[in-house]
N, C-alpha and C. Protein backbone atom coordinates (compact mmCIF):
# COMPACT_ATOMS: atom_id res chain seq x y z
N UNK A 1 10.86 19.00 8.85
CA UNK A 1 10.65 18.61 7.48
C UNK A 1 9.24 18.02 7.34
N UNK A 2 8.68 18.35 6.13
CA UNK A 2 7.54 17.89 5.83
C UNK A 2 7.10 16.92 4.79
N UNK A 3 6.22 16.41 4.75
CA UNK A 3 5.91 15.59 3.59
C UNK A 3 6.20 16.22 2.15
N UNK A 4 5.77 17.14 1.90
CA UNK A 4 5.74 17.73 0.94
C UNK A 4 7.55 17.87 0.21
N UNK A 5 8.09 17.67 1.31
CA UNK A 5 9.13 18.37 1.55
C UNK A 5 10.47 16.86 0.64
N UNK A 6 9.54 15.80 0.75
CA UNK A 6 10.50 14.31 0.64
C UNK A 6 9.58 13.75 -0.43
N UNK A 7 8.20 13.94 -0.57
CA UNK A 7 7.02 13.21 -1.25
C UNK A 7 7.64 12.65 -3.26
N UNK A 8 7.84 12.44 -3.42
CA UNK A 8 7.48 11.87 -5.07
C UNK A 8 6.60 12.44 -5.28
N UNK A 9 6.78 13.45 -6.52
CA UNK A 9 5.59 13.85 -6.88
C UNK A 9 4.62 13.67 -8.28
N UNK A 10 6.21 12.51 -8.89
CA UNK A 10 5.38 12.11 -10.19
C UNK A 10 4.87 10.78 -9.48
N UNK A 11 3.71 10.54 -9.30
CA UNK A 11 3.47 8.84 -9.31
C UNK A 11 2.74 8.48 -10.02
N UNK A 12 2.49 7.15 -10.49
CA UNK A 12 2.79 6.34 -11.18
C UNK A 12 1.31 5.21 -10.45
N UNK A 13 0.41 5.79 -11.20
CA UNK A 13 -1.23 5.34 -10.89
C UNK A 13 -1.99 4.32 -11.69
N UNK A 14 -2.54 3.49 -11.22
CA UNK A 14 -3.52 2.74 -11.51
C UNK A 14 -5.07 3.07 -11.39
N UNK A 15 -5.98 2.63 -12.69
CA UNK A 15 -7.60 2.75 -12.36
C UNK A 15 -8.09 1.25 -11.81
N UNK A 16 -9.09 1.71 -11.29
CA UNK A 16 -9.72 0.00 -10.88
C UNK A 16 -10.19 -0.47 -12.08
N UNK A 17 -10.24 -0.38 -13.52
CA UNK A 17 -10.40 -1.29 -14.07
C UNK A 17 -8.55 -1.84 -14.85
N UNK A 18 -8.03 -1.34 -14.39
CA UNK A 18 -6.75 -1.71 -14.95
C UNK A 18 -6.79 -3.31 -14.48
N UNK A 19 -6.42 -3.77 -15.42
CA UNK A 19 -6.14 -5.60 -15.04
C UNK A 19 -4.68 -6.00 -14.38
N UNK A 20 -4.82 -7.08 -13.66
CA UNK A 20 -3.79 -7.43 -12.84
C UNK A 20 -2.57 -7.44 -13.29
N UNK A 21 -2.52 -8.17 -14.47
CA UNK A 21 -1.76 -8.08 -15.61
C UNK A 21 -0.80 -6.80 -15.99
N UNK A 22 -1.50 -6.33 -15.45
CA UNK A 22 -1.10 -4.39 -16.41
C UNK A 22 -0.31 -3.94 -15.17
N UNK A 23 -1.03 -3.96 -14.01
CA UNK A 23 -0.34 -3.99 -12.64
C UNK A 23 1.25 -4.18 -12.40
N UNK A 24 1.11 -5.71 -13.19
CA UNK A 24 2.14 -6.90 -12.49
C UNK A 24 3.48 -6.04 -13.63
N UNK A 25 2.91 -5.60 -14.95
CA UNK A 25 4.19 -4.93 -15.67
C UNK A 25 4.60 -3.38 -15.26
N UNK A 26 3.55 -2.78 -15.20
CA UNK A 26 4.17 -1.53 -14.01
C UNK A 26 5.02 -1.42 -13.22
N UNK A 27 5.10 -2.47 -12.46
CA UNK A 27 5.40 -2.06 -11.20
C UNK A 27 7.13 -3.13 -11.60
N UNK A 28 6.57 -4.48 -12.49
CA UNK A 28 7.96 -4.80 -13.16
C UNK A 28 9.20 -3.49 -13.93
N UNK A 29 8.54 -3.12 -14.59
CA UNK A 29 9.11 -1.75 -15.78
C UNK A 29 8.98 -0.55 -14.92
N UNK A 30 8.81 -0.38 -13.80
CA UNK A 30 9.59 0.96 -12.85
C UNK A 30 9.94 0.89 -12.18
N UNK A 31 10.08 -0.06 -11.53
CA UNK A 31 10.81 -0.96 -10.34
C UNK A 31 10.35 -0.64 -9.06
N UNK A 32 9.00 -0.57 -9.21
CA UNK A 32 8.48 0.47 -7.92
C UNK A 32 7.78 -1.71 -7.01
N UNK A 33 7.65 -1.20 -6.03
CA UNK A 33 6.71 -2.31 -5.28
C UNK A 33 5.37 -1.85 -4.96
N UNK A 34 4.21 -1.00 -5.36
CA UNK A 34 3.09 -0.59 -5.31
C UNK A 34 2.67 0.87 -5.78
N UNK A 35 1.38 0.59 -6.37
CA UNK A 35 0.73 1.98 -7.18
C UNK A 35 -0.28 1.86 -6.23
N UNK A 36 -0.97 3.79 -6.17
CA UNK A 36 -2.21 3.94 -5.48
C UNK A 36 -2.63 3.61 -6.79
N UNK A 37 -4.34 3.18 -6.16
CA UNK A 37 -5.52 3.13 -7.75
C UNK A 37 -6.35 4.93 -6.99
N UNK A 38 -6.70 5.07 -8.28
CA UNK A 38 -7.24 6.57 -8.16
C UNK A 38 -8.17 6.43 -8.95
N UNK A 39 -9.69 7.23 -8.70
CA UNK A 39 -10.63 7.42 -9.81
C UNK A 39 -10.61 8.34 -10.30
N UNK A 40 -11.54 8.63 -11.23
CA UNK A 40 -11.26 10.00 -12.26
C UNK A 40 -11.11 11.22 -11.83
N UNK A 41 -11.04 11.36 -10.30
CA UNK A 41 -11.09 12.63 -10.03
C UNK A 41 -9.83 12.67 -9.36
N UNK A 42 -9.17 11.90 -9.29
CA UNK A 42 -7.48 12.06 -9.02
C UNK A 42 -7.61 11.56 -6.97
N UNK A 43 -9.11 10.55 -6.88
CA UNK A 43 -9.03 10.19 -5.22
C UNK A 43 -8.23 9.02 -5.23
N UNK A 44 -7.84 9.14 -4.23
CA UNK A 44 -7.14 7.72 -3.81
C UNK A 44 -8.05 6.28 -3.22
N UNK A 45 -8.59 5.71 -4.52
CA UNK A 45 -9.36 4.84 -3.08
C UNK A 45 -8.70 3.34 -3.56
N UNK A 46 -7.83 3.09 -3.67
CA UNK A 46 -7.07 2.15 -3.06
C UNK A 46 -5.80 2.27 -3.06
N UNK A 47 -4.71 0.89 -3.13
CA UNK A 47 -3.73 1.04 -2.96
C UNK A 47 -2.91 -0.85 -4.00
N UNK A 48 -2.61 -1.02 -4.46
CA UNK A 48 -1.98 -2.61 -4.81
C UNK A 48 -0.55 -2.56 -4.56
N UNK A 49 0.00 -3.40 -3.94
CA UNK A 49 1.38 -3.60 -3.44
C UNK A 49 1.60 -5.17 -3.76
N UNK A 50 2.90 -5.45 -3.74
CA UNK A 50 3.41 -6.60 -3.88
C UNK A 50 2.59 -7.90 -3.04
N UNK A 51 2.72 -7.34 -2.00
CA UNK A 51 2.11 -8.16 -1.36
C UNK A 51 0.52 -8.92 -1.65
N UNK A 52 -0.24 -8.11 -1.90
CA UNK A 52 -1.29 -8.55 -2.72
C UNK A 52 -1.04 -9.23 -4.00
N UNK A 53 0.21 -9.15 -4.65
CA UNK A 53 0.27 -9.80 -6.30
C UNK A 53 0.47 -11.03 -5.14
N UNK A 54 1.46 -11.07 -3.92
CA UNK A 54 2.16 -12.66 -3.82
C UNK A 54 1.01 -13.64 -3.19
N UNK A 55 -0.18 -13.09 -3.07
CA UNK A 55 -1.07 -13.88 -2.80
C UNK A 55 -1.53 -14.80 -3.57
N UNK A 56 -1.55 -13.99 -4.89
CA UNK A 56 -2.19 -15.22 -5.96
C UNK A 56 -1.13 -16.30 -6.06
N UNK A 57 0.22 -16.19 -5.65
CA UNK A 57 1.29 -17.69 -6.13
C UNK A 57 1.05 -18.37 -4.63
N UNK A 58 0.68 -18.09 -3.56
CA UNK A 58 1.00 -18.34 -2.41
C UNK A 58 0.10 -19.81 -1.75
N UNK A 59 0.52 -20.57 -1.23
CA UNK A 59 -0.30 -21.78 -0.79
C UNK A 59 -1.60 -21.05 -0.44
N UNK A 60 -2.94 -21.57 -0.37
CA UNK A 60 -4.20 -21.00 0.24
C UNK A 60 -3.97 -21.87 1.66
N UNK A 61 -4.14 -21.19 2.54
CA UNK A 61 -4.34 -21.65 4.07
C UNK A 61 -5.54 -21.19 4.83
N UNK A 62 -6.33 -22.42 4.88
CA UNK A 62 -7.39 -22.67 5.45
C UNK A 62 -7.04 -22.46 6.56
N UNK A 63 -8.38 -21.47 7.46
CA UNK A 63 -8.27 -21.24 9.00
C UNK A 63 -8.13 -22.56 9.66
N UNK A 64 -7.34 -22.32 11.01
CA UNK A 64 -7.79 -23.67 11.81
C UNK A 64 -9.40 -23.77 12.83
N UNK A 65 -9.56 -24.82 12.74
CA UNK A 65 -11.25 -24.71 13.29
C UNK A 65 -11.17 -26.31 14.29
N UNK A 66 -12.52 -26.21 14.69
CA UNK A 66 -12.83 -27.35 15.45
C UNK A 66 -14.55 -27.34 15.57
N UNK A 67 -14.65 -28.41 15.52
CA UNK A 67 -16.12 -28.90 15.49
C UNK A 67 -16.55 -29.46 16.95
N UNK A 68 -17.47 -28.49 17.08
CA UNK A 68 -18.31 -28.87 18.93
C UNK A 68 -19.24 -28.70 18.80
N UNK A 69 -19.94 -29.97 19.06
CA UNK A 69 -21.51 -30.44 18.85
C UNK A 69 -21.92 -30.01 18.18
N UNK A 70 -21.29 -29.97 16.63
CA UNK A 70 -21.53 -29.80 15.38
C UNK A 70 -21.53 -28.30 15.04
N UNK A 71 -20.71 -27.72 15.54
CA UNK A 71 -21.04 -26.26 15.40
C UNK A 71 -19.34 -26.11 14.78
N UNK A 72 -18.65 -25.70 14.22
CA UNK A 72 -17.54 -24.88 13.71
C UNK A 72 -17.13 -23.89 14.80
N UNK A 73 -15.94 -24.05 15.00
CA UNK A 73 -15.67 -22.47 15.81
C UNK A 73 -14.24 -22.44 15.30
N UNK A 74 -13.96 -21.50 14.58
CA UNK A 74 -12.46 -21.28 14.07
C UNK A 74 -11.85 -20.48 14.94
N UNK A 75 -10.35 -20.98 15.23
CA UNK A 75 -9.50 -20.28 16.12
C UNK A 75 -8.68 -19.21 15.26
N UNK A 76 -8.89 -18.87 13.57
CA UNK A 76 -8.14 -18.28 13.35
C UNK A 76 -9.19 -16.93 12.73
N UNK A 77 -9.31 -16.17 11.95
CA UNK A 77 -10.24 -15.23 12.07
C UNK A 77 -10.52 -15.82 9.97
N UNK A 78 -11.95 -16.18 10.11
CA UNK A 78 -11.97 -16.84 8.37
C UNK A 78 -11.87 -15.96 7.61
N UNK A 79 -12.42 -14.55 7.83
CA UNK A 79 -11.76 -13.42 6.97
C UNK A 79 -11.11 -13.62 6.20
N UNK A 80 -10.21 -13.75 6.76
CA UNK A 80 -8.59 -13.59 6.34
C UNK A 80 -8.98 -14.49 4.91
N UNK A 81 -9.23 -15.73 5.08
CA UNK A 81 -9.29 -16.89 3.45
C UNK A 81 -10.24 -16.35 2.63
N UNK A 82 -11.65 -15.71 3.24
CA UNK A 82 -12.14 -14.78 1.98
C UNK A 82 -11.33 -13.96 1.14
N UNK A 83 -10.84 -12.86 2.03
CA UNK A 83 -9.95 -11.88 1.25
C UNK A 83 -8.73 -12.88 0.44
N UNK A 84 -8.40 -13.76 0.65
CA UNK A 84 -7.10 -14.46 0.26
C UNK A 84 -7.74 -14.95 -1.03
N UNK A 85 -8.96 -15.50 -1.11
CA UNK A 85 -9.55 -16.00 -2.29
C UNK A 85 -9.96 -15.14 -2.82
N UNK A 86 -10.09 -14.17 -2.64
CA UNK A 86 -10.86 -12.50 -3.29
C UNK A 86 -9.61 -12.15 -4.78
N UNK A 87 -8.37 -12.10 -3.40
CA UNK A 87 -7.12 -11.64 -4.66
C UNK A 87 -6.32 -12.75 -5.06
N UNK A 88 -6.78 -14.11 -5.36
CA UNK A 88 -5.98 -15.20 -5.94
C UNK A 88 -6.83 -15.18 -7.35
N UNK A 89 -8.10 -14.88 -7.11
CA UNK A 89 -9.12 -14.78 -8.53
C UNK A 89 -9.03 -13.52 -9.54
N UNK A 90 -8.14 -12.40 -8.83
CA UNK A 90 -8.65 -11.14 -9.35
C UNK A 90 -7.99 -11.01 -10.54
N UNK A 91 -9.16 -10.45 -11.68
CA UNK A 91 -8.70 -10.23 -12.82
C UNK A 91 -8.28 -8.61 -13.10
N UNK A 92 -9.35 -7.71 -12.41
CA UNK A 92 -8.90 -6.23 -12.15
C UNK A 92 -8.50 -5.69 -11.21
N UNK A 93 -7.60 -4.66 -11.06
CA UNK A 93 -7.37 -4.04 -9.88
C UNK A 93 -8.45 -3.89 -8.71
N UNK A 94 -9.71 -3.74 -8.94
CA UNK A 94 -10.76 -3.12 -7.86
C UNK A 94 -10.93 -4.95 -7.20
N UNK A 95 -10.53 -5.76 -8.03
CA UNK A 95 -10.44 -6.96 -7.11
C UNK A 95 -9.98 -7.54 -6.12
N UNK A 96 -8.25 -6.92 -6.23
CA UNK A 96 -6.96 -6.93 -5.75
C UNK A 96 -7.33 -6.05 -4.68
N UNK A 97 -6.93 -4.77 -4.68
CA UNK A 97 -6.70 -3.64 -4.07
C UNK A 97 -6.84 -3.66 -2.89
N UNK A 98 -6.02 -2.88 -1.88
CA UNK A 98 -6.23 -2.94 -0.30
C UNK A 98 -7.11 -1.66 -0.49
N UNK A 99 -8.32 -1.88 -0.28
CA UNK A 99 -9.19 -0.02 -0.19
C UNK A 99 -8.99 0.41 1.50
N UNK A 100 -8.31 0.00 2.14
CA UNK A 100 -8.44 1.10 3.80
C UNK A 100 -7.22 1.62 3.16
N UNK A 101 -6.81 2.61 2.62
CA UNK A 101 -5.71 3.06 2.00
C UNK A 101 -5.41 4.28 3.40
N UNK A 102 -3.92 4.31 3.91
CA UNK A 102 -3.86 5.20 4.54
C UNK A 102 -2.75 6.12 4.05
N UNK A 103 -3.68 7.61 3.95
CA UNK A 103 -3.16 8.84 3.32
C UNK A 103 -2.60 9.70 4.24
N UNK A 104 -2.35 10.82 4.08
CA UNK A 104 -0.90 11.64 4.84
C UNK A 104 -1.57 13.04 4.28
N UNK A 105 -1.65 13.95 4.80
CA UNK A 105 -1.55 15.58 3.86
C UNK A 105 0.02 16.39 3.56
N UNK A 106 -0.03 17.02 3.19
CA UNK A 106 0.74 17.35 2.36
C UNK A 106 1.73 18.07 3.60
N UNK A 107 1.25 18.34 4.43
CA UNK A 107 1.97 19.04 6.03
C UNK A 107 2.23 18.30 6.92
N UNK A 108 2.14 16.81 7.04
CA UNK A 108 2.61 16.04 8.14
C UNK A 108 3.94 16.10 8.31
N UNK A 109 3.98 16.22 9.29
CA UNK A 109 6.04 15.86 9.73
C UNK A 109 6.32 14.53 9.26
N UNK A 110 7.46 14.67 8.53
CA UNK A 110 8.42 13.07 8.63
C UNK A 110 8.06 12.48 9.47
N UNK A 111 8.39 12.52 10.64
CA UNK A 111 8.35 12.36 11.79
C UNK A 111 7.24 11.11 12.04
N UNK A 112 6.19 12.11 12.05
CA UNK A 112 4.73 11.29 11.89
C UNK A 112 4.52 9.90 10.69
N UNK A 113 4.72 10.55 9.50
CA UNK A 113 5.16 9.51 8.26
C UNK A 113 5.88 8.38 8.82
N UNK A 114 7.17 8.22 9.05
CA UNK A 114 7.90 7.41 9.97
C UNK A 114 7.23 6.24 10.63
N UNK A 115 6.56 6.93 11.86
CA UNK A 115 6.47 6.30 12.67
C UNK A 115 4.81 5.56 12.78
N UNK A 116 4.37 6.33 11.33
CA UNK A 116 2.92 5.72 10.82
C UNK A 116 2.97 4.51 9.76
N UNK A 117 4.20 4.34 8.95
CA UNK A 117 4.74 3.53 8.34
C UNK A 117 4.93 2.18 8.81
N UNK A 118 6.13 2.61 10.24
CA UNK A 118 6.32 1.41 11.27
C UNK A 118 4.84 0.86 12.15
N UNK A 119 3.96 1.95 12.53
CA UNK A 119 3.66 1.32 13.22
C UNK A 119 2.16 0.17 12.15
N UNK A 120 1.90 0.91 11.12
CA UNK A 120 1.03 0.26 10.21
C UNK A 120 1.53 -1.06 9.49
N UNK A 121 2.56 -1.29 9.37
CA UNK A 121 3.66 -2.24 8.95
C UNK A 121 3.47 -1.76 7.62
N UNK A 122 3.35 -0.74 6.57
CA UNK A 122 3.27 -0.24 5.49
C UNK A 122 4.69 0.43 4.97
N UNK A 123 4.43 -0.02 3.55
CA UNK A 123 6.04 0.40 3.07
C UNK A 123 5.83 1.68 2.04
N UNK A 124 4.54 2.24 1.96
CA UNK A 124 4.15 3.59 1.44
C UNK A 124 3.08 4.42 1.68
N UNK A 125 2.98 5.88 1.41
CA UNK A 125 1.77 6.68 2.14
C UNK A 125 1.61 7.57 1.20
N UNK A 126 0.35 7.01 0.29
CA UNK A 126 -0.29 8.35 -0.69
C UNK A 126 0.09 9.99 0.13
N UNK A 127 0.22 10.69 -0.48
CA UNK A 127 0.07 11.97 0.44
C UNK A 127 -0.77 12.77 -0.69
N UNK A 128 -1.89 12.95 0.22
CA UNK A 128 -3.07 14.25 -0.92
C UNK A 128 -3.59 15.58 -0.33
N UNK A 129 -3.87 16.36 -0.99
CA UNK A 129 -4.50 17.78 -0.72
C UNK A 129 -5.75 17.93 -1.56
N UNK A 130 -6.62 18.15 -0.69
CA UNK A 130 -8.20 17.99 -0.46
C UNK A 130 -8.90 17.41 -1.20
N UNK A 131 -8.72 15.98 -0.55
CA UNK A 131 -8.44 14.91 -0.88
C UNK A 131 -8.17 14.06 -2.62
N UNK A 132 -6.92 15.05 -3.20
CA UNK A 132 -6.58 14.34 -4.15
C UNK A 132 -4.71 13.82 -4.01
N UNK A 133 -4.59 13.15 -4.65
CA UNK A 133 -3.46 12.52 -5.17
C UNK A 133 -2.26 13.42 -5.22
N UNK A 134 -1.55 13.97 -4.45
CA UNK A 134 -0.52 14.89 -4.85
C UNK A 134 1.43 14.42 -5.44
N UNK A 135 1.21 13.30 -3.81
CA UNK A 135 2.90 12.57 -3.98
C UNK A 135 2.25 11.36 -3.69
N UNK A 136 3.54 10.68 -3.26
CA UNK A 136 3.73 9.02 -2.74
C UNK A 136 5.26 9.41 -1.86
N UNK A 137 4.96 8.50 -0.85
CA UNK A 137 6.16 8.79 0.33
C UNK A 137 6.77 6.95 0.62
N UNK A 138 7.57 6.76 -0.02
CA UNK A 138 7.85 5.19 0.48
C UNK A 138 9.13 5.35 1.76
N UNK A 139 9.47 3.94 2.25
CA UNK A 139 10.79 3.95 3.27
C UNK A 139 11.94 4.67 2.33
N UNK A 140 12.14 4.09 1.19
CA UNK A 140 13.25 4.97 0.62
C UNK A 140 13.09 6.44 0.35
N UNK A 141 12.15 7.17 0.57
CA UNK A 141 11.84 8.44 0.66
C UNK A 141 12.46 9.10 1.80
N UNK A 142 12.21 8.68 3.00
CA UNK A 142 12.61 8.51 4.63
C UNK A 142 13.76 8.72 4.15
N UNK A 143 14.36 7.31 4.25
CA UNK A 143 15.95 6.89 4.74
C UNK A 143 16.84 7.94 3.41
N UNK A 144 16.70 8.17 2.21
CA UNK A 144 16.86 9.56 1.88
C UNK A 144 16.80 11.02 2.88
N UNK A 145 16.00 10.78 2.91
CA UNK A 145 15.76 12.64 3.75
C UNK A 145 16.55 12.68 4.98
N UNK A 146 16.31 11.50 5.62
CA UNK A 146 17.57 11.05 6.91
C UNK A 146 19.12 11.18 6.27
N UNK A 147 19.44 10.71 5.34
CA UNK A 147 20.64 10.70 5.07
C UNK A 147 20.98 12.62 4.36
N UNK A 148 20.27 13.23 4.38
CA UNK A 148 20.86 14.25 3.67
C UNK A 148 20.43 15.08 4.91
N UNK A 149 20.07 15.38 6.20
CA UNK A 149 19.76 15.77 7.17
C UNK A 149 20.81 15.32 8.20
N UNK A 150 21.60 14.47 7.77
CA UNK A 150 22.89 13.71 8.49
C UNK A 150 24.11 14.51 7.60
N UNK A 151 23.66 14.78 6.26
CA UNK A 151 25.03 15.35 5.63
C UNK A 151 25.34 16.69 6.03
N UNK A 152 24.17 17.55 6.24
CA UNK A 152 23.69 18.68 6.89
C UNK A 152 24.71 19.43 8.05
N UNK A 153 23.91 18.04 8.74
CA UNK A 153 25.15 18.55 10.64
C UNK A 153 26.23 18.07 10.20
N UNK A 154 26.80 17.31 9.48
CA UNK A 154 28.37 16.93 9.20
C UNK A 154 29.23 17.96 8.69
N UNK A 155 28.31 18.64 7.68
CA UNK A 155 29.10 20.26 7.20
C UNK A 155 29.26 20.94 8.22
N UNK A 156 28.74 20.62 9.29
CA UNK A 156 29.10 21.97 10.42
C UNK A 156 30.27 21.68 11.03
């Protein structure tokens, strides 16, 4: 089985100037947990998921650090509180957005999907053909296609 084969093929897109706002009712009013953002040419260059909205309610946590002979050396990576302050401020999507968006073609095995899901800790995978926007593949896409691939051998 293939992507193509399980993919969503209406989805349900955001532009980077769409405001957070607009986001936060989308994804309320379809009950989905994340839209790719796409530009006018139907690319995928990002992605907004829940997880990025729960940043803006979320305590800010300062790296841990230590001061030696006046120098800073943080034990935790400070990154991390840039980006955290990046999407607690964001008023538009291109603020928010995870841009390393990872995409799928339209011929990958389940299989692969699966186990690119688990191992990315990601709960969806644009899937595009040369290089545009075709489906969206979430876990409930999966555990669907599993369950009717189980109903399958049971008829036998």
């Amino acid at each position: 089985m293939l992507a193509r084969d399980i993919m969503t093929k209406e989805v349900i897109t955001v532009k980077p100037d769409t405001t957070v706002e607009e986001v936060i009712k989308i994804l309320a009013e379809n009950k989905i947990s994340g839209v790719p953002v796409v530009n006018d040419h139907g690319g995928v260059i990002g992605i907004v998921s829940e997880a990025d909205l729960l940043v803006r309610d979320a305590k800010l946590r300062v790296p841990s650090f230590i001061n030696v002979l006046g120098s800073l050396i943080f034990l935790e990576d400070p990154r991390q509180l840039d980006e955290d302050l990046r999407k607690m401020v964001a008023v538009k999507v291109r603020e928010l957005m995870t841009e390393d968006v990872i995409t799928v073609e339209e011929d990958t095995p389940v299989e692969e999907v699966a186990s690119l899901m688990l191992k990315k800790k990601i709960n969806r995978v644009p899937v595009v053909s040369h290089g545009k926007l075709v489906g969206i593949i979430s876990r409930h896409d999966i555990v669907r296609a599993l369950a009717a691939k189980k109903e399958k051998v049971d008829d036998f």
